[in-house]
Protein backbone atom coordinates (compact mmCIF):
# COMPACT_ATOMS: atom_id res chain seq x y z
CA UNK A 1 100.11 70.16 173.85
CA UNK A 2 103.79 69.56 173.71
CA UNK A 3 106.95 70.82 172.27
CA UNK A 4 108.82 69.01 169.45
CA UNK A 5 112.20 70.21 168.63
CA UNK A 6 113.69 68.39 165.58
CA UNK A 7 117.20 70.29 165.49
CA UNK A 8 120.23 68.99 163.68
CA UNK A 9 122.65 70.95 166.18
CA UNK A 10 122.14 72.97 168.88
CA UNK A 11 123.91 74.59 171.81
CA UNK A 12 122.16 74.57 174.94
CA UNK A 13 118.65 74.36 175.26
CA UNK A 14 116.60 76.80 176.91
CA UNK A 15 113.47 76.48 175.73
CA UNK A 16 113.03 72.51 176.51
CA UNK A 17 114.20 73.75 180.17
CA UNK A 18 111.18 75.93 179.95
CA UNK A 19 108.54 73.61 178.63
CA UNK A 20 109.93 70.97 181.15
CA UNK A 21 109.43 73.39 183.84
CA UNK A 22 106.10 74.60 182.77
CA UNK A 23 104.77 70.92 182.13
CA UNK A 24 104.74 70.22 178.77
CA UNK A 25 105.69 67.21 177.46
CA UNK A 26 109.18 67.39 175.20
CA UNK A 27 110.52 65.46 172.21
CA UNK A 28 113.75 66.48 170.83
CA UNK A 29 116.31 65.04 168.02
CA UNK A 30 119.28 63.45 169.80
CA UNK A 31 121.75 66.43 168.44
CA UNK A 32 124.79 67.21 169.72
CA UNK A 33 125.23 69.51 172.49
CA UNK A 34 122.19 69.32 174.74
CA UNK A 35 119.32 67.40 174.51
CA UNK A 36 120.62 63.98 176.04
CA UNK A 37 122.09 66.61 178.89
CA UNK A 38 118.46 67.36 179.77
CA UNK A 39 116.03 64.57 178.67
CA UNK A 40 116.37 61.02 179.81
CA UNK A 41 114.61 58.84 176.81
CA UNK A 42 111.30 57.78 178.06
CA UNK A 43 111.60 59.09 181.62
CA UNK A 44 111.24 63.16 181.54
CA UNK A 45 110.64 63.37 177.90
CA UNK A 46 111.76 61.87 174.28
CA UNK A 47 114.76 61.59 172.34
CA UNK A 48 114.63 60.39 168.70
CA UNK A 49 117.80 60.21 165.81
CA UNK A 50 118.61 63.52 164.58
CA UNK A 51 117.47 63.25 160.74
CA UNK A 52 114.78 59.87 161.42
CA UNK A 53 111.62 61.33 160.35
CA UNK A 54 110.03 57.84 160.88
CA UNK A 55 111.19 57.80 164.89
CA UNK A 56 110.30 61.12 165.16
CA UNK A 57 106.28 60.75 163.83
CA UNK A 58 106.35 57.46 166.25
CA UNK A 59 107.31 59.59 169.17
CA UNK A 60 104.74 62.17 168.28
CA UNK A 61 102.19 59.50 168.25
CA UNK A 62 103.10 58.05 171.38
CA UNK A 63 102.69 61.61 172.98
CA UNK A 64 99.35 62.07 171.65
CA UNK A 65 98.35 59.09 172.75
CA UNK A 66 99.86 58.93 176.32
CA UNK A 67 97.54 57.86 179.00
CA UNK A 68 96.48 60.44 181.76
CA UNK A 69 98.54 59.39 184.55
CA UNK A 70 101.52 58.41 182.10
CA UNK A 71 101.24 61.87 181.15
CA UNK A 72 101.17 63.38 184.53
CA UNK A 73 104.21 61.39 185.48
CA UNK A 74 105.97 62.58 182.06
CA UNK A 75 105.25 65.95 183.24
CA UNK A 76 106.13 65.27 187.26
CA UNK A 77 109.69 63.37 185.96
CA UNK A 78 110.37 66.71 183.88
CA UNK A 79 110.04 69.16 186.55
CA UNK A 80 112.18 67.13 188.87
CA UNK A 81 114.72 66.79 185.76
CA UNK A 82 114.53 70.59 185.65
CA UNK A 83 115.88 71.64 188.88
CA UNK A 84 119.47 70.62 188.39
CA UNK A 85 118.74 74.34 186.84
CA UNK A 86 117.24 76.36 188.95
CA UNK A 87 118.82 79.38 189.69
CA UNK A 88 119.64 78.74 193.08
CA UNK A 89 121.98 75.46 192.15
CA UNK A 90 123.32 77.15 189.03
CA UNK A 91 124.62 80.35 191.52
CA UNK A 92 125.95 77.72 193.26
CA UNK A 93 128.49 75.68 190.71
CA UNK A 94 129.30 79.56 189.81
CA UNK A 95 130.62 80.09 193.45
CA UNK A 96 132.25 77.04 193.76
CA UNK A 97 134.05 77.61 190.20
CA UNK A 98 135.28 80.90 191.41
């Protein structure tokens, strides 16, 4: 299982937060606003060129065909990744902005 999100824009992105957190592996277009925020290429997930249908089919295949343990430390980099937004650091920047 993983999530592939193939946007041409976006704003910011939730739901690859959530599959990050809940360990699934993520491959999103490179769109503006978001995705490059969140996913380092290769480390916590995948980033391909928004409209490259060819680099998006490779990254699928390279998903699917991960390894066990490259998998688990896919899915170990991604929940690390995903604590820069946890609630407990986002309250914070919100206390230190007001």
């Amino acid at each position: 299982m993983f999530l592939c999100f193939s946007s041409r824009w976006e704003g910011f992105l939730n739901v690859l937060i959530e599959a990050m957190a809940c360990g699934v592996p993520v491959i999103s277009t490179d769109c503006p606003s978001g995705p490059n925020e969140i996913i380092e290429n290769g480390v916590n997930g995948f980033l391909v060129p928004v409209c490259d249908e060819f680099a998006l089919a490779n990254a699928i295949f390279n998903v699917l065909k991960l390894e066990k343990q490259g998998k688990e430390l896919l899915i170990k980099n991604s929940s690390i990744s995903v604590e820069k937004f946890s609630l407990n650091k986002i309250i914070k920047q919100y206390e230190n902005l007001f």
